[in-house]
PDB file of N, CA and C in Angstrom:
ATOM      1  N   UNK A   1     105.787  94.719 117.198  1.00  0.00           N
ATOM      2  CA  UNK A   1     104.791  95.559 116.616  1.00  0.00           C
ATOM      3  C   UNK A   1     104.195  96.440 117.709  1.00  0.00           C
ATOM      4  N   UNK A   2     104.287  97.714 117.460  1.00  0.00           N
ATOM      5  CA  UNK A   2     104.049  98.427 118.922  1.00  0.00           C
ATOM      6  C   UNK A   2     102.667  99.053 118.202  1.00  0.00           C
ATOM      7  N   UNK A   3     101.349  99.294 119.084  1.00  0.00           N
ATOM      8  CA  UNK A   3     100.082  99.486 119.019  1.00  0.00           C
ATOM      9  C   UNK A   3     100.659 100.796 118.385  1.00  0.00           C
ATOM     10  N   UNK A   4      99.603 101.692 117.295  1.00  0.00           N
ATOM     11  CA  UNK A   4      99.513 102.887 117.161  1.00  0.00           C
ATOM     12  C   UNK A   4      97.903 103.230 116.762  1.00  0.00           C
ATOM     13  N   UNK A   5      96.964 102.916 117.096  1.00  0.00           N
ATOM     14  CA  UNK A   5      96.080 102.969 116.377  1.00  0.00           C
ATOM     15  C   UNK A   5      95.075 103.290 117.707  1.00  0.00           C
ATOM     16  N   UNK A   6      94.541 104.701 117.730  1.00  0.00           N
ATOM     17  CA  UNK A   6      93.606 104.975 118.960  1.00  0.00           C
ATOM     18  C   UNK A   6      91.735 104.188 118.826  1.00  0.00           C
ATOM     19  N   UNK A   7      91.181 104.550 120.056  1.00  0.00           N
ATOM     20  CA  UNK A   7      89.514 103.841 119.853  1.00  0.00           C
ATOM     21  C   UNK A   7      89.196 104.625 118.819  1.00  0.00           C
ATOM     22  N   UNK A   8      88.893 106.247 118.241  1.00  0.00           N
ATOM     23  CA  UNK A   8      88.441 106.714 117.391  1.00  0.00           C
ATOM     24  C   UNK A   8      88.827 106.158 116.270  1.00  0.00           C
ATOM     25  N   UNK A   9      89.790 105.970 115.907  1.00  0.00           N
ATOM     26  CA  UNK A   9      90.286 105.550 115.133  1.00  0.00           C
ATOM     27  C   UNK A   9      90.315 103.894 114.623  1.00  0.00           C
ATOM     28  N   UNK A  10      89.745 103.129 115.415  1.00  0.00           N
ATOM     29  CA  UNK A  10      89.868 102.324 115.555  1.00  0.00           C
ATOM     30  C   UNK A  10      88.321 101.636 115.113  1.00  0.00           C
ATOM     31  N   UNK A  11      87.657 102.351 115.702  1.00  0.00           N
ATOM     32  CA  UNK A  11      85.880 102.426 115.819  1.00  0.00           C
ATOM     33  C   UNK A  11      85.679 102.559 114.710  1.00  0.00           C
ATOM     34  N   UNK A  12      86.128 103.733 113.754  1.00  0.00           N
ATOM     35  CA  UNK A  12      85.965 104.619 112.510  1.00  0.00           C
ATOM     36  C   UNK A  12      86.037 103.119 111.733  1.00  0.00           C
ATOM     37  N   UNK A  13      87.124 102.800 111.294  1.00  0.00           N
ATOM     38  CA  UNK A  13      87.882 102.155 110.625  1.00  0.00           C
ATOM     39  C   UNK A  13      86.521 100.584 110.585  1.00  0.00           C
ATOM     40  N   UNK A  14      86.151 100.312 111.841  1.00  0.00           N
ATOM     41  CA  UNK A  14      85.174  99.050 111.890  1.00  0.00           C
ATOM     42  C   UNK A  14      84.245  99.440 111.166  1.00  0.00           C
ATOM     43  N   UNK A  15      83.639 100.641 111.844  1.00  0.00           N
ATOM     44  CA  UNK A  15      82.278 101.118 110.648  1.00  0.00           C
ATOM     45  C   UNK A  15      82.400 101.383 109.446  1.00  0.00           C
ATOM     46  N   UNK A  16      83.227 101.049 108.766  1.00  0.00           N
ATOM     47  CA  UNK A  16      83.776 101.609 107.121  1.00  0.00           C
ATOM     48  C   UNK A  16      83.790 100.121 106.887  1.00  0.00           C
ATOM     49  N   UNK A  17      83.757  99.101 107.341  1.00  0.00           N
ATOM     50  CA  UNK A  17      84.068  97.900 107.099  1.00  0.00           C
ATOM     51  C   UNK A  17      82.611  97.244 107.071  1.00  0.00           C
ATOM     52  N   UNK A  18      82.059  98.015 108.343  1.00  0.00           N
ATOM     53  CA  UNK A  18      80.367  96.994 108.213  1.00  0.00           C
ATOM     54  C   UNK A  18      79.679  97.703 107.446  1.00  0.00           C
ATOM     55  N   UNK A  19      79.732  99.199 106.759  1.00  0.00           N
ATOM     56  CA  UNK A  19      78.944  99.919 105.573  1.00  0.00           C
ATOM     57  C   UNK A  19      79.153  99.203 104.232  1.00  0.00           C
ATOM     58  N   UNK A  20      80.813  98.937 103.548  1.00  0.00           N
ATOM     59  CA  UNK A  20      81.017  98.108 102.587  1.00  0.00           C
ATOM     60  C   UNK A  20      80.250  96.828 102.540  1.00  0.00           C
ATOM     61  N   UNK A  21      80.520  95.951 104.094  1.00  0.00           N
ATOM     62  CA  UNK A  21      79.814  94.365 103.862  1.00  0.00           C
ATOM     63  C   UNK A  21      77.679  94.726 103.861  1.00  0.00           C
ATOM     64  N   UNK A  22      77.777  95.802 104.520  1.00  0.00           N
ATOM     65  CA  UNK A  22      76.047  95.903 104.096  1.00  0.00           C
ATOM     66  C   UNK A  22      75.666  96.196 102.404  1.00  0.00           C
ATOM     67  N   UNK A  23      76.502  96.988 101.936  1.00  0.00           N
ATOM     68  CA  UNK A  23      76.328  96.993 100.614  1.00  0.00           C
ATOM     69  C   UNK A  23      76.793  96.596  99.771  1.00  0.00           C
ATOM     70  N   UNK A  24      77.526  95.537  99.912  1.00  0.00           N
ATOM     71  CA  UNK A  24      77.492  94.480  98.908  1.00  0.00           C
ATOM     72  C   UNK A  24      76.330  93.172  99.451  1.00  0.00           C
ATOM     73  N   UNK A  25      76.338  93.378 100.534  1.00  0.00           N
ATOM     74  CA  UNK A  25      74.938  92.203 101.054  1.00  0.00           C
ATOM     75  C   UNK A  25      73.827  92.511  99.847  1.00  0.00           C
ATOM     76  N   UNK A  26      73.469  94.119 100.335  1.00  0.00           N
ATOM     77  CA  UNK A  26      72.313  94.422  99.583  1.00  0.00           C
ATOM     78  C   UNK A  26      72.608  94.665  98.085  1.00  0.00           C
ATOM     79  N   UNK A  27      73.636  93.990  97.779  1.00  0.00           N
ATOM     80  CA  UNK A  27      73.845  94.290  96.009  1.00  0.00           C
ATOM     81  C   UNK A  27      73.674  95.782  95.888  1.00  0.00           C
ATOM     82  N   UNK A  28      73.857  96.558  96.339  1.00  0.00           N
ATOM     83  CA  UNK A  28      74.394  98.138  95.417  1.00  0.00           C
ATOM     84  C   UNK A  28      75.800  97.935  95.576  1.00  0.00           C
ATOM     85  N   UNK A  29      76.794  97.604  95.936  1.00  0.00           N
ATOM     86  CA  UNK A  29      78.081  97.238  94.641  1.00  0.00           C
ATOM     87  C   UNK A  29      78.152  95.794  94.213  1.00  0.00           C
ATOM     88  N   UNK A  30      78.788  95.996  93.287  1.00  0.00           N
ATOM     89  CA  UNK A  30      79.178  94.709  92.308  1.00  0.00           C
ATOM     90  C   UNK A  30      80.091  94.563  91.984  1.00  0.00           C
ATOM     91  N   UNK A  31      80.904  93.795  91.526  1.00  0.00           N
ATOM     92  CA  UNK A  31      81.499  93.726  90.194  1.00  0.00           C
ATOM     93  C   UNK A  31      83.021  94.079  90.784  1.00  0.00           C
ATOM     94  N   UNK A  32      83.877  94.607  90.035  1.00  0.00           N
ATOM     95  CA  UNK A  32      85.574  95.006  90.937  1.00  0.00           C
ATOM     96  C   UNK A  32      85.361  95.915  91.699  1.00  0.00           C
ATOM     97  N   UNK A  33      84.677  96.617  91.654  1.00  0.00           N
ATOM     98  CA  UNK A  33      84.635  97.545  92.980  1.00  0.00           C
ATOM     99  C   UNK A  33      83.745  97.035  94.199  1.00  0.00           C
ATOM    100  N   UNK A  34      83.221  95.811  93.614  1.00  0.00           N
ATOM    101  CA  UNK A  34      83.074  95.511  95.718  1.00  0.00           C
ATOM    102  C   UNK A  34      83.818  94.708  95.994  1.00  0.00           C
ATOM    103  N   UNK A  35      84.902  93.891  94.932  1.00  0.00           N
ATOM    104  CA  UNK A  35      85.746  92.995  95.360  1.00  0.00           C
ATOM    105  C   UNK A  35      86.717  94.196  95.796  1.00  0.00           C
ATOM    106  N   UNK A  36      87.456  95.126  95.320  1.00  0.00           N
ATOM    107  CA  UNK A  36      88.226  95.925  96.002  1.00  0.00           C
ATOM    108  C   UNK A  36      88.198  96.551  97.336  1.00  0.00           C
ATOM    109  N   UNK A  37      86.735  97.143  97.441  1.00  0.00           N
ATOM    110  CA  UNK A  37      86.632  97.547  98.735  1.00  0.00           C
ATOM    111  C   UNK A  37      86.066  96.718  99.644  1.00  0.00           C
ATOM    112  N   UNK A  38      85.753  95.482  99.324  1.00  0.00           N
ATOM    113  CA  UNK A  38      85.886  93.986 100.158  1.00  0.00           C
ATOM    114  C   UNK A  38      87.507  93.690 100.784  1.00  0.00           C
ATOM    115  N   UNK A  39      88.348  94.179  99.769  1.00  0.00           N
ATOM    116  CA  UNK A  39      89.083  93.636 100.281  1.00  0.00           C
ATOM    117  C   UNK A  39      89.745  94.749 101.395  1.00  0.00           C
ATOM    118  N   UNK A  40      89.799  96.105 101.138  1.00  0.00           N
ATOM    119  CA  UNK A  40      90.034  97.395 101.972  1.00  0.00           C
ATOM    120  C   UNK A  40      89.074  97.314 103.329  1.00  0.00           C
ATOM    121  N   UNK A  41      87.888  96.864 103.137  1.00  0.00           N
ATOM    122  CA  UNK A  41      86.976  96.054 104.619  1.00  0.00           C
ATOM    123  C   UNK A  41      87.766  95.548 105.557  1.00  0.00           C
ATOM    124  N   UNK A  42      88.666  94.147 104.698  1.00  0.00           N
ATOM    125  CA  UNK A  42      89.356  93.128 105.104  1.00  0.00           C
ATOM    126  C   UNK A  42      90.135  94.113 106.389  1.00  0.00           C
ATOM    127  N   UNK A  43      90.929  94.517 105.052  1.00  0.00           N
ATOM    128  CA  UNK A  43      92.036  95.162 106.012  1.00  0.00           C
ATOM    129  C   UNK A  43      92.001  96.139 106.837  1.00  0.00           C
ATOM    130  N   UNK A  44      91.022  96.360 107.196  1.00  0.00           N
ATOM    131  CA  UNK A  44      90.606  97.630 108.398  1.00  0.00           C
ATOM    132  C   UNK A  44      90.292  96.774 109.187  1.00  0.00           C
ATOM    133  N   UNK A  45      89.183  95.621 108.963  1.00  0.00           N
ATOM    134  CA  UNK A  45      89.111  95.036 109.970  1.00  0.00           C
ATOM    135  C   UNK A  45      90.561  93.702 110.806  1.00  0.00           C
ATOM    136  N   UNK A  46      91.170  94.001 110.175  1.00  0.00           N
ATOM    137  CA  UNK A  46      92.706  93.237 110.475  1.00  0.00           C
ATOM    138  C   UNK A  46      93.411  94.447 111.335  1.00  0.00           C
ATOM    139  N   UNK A  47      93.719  95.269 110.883  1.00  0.00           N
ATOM    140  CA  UNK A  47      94.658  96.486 111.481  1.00  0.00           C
ATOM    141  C   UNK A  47      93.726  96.920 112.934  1.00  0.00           C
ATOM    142  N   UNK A  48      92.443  96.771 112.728  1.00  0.00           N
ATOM    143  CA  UNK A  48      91.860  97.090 113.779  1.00  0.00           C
ATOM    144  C   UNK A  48      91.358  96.239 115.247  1.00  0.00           C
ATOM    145  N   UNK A  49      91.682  94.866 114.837  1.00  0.00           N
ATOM    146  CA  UNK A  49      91.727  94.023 115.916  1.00  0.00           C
ATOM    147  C   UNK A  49      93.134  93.732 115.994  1.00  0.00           C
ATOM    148  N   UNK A  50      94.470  94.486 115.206  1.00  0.00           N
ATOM    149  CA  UNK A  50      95.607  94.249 115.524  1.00  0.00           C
ATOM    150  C   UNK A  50      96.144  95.410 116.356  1.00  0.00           C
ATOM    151  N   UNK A  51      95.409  96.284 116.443  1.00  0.00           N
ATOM    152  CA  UNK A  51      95.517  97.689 117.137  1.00  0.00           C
ATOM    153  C   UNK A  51      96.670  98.262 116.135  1.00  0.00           C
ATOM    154  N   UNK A  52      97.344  97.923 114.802  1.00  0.00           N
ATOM    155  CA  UNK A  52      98.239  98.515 114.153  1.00  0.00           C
ATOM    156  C   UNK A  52      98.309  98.734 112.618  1.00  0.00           C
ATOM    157  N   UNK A  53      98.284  99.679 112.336  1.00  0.00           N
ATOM    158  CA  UNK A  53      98.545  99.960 110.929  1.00  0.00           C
ATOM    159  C   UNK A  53      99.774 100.608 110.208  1.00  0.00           C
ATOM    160  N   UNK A  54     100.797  99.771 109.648  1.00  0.00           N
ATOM    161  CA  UNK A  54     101.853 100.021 108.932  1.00  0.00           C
ATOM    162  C   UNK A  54     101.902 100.354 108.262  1.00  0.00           C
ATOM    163  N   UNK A  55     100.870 101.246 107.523  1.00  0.00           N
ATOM    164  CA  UNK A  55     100.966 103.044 106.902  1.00  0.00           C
ATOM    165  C   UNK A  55     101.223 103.578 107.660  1.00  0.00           C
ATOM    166  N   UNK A  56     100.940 104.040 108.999  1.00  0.00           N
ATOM    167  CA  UNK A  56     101.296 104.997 109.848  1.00  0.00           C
ATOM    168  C   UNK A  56     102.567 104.839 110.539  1.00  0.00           C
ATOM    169  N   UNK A  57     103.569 103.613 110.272  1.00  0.00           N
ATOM    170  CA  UNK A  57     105.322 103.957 110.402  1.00  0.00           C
ATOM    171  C   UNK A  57     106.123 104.777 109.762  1.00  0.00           C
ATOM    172  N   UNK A  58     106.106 104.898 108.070  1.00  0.00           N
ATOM    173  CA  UNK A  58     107.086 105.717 107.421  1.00  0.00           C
ATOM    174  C   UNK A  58     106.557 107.463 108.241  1.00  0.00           C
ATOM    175  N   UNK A  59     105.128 107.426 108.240  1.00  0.00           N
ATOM    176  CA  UNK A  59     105.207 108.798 108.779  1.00  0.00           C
ATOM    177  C   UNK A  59     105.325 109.331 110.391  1.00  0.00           C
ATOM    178  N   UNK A  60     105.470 108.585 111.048  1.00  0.00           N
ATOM    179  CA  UNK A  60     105.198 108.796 112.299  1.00  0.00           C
ATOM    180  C   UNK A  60     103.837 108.694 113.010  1.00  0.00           C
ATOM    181  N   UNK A  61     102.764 108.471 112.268  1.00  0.00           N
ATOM    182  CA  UNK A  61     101.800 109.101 113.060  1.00  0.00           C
ATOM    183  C   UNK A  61     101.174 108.108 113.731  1.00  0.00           C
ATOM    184  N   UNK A  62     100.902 108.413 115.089  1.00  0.00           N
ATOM    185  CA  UNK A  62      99.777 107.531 116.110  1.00  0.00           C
ATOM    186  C   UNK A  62      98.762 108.064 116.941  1.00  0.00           C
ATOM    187  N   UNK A  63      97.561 107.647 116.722  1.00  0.00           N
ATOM    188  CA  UNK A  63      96.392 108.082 117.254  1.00  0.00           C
ATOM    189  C   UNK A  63      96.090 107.579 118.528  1.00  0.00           C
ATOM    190  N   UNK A  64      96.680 106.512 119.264  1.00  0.00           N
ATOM    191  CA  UNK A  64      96.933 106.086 120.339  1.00  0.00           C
ATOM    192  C   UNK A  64      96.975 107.121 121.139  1.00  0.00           C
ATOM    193  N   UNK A  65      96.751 107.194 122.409  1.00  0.00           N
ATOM    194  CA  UNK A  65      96.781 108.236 123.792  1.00  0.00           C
ATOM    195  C   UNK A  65      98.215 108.019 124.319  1.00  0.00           C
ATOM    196  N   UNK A  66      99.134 108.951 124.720  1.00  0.00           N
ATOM    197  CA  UNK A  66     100.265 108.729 125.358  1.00  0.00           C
ATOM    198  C   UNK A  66     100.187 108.046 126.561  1.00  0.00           C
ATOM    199  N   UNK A  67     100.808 107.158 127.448  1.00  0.00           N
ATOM    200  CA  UNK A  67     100.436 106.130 128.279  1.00  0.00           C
ATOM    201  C   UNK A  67     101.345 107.065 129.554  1.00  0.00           C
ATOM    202  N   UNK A  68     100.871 106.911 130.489  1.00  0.00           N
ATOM    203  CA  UNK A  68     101.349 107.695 131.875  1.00  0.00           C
ATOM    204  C   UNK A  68     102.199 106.958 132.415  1.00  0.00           C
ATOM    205  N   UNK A  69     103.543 106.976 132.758  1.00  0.00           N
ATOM    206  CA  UNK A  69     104.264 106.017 133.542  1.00  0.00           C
ATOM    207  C   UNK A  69     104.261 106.684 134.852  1.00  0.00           C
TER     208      UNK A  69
END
């Protein structure tokens, strides 16, 4: 599994995760839509301590910095 996932990107993705778990804390969502985007939380916060997200293989894309050899 090769990293593709840069800090912006990476950062972004956490804060979209702790906005969902604050508002379902504070009950403004409910119901299937905070179980859904509970579970889209989940997975940002997975891809983002995995440094990888496997949407971004079929297309190529990586937000990662090119590494200097």
């Amino acid at each position: 599994m090769k990293k593709n996932m840069g800090t912006a990107d990476i950062v972004i993705r956490l804060l979209v995760a702790a906005i969902i778990i604050g508002l379902y804390s504070f009950n403004v969502i409910s119901g299937t839509i905070a179980v859904v985007l509970l579970v889209l939380g989940g997975i940002f916060v997975l891809t983002s301590l995995m440094n990888f997200c496997p949407l971004y293989l079929p297309f190529g894309i990586s937000t990662r910095k090119k590494e200097k050899q």
